[in-house]
Structure formats: structure tokens, C-alpha cells
Protein backbone atom coordinates (compact mmCIF):
# COMPACT_ATOMS: atom_id res chain seq x y z
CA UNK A 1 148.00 115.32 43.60
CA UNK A 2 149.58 117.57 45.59
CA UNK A 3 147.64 120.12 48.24
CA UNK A 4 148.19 123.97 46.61
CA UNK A 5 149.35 126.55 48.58
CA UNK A 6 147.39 129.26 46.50
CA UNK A 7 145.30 129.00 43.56
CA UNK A 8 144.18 131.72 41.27
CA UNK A 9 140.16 132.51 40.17
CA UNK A 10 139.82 134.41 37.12
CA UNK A 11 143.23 136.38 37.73
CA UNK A 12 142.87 136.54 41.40
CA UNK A 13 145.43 135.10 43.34
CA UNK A 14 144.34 133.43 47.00
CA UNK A 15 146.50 131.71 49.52
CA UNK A 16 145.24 128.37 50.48
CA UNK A 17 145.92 127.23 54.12
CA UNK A 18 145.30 124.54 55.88
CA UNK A 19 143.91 125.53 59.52
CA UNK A 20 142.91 123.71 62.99
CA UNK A 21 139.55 124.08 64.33
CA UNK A 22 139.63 126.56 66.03
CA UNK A 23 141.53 128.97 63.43
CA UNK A 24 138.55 128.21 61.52
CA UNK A 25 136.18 129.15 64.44
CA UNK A 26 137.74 132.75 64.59
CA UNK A 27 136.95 133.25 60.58
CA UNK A 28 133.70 132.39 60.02
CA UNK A 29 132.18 132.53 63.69
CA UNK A 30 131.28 128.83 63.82
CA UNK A 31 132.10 125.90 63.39
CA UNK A 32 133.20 124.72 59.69
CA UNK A 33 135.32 123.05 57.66
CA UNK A 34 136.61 125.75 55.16
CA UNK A 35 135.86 129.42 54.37
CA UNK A 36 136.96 131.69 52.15
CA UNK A 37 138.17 135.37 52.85
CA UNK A 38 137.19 137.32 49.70
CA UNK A 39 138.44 140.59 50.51
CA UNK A 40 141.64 138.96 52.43
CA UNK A 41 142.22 136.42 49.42
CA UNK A 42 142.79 133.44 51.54
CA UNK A 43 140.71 130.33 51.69
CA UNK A 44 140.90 128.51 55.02
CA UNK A 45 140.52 124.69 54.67
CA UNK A 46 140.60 122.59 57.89
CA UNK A 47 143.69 120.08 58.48
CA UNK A 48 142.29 117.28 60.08
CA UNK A 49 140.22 116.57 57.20
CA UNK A 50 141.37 113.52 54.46
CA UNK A 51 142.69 114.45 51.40
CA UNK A 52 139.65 113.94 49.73
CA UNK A 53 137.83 115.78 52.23
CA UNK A 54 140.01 118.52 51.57
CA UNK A 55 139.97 118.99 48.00
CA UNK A 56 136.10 119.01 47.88
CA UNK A 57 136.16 121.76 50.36
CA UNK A 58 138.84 123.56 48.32
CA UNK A 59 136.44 122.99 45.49
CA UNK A 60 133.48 124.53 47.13
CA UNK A 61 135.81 127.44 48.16
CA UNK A 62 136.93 127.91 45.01
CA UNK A 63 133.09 128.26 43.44
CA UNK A 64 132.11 130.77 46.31
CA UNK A 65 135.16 132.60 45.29
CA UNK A 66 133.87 132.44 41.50
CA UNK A 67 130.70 133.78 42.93
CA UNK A 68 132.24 136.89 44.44
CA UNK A 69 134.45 137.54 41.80
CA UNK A 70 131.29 137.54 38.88
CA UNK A 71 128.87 139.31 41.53
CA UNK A 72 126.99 136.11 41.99
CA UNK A 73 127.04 136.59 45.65
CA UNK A 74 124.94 140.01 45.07
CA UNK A 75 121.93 138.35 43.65
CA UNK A 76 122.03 134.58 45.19
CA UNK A 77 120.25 133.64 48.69
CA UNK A 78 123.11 132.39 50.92
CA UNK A 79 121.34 129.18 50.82
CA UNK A 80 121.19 128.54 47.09
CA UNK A 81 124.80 129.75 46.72
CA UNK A 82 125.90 126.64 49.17
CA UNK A 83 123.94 124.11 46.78
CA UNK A 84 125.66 125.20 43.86
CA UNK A 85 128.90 125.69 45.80
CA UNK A 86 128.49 122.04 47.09
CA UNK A 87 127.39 120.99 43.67
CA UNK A 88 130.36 122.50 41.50
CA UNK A 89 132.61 121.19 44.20
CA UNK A 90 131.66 117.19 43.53
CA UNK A 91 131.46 117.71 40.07
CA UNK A 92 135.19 119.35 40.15
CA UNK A 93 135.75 116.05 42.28
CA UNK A 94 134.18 113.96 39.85
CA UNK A 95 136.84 115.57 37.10
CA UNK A 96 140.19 115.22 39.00
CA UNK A 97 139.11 111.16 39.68
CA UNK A 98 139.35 111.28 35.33
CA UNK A 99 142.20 113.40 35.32
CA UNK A 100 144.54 111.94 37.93
């Protein structure tokens, strides 16, 4: 499967880039290996990841970008947002290993 260059969530259109280290480090502050720029519609996934790596990070982008879009964000703890992030991402996973 080929690596997107933008994806849209629920009519919103973000650009999907893959980024070094320390590109990364100057969005979120820290060190990561994706982040998403709601207001900016890009998602920033690191480069040096595998492909695998770097869909599952996609995916978790992806469901924090649901999250902002629905107003999830507004009423979720940061930390339970990243367990359901994490966990929407592997199950996403879990459906492009059937649908491949």
C-alpha cells in the first residue's frame, strides 16, 4: 500500500508528511514519532520509521484528528485520548492486514 500524501477526516483535508527528528522536535516540543497540526491540517509522521511503523502512527493521527474534529478533545483527559488513539490505531492496523 502506498504512503498518502494527504488524507481527509470527515471532509477535512490534511497533508501527510513524512519528517526527520528533529522537524518533529520543533512541532510538538519533544521528542515523538508523529503529531498532528489540527488547526494547520498537517499530520507529521517521522521517516525513519518502517512502513508499518508508519501507518500505525498515521492511524493514531488520524483518530486524534477524529477527536478534534467531533470535540472529543474538549471533554477527554490527554491521557485517555492517547489510549484510544493508540487503540483505534492497531485496530485500523488490524483491518488493512484483511484488506491488503
Amino acid at each position: 500500500m502506498r504512503f498518502p500524501k494527504s488524507v481527509t477526516i470527515l471532509g477535512r483535508k490534511f497533508a501527510v508528511k513524512l519528517v526527520t527528528t528533529e522537524k518533529l522536535i520543533a512541532v510538538t516540543g519533544q521528542r515523538s514519532v508523529g503529531a498532528l497540526d489540527f488547526s494547520g491540517k498537517t499530520i507529521y509522521i517521522l521517516k525513519d520509521l518502517s512502513r508499518d511503523e508508519q501507518f500505525l502512527t498515521l492511524y493514531h493521527e488520524v483518530a486524534h484528528a477524529v477527536q478534534s474534529t467531533v470535540g472529543l478533545d474538549q471533554i477527554t483527559s490527554p491521557e485517555l485520548a492517547e489510549i484510544w488513539c493508540e487503540s483505534m490505531a492497531n485496530g485500523f492496523m488490524d483491518l488493512a492486514k484483511i484488506v491488503r
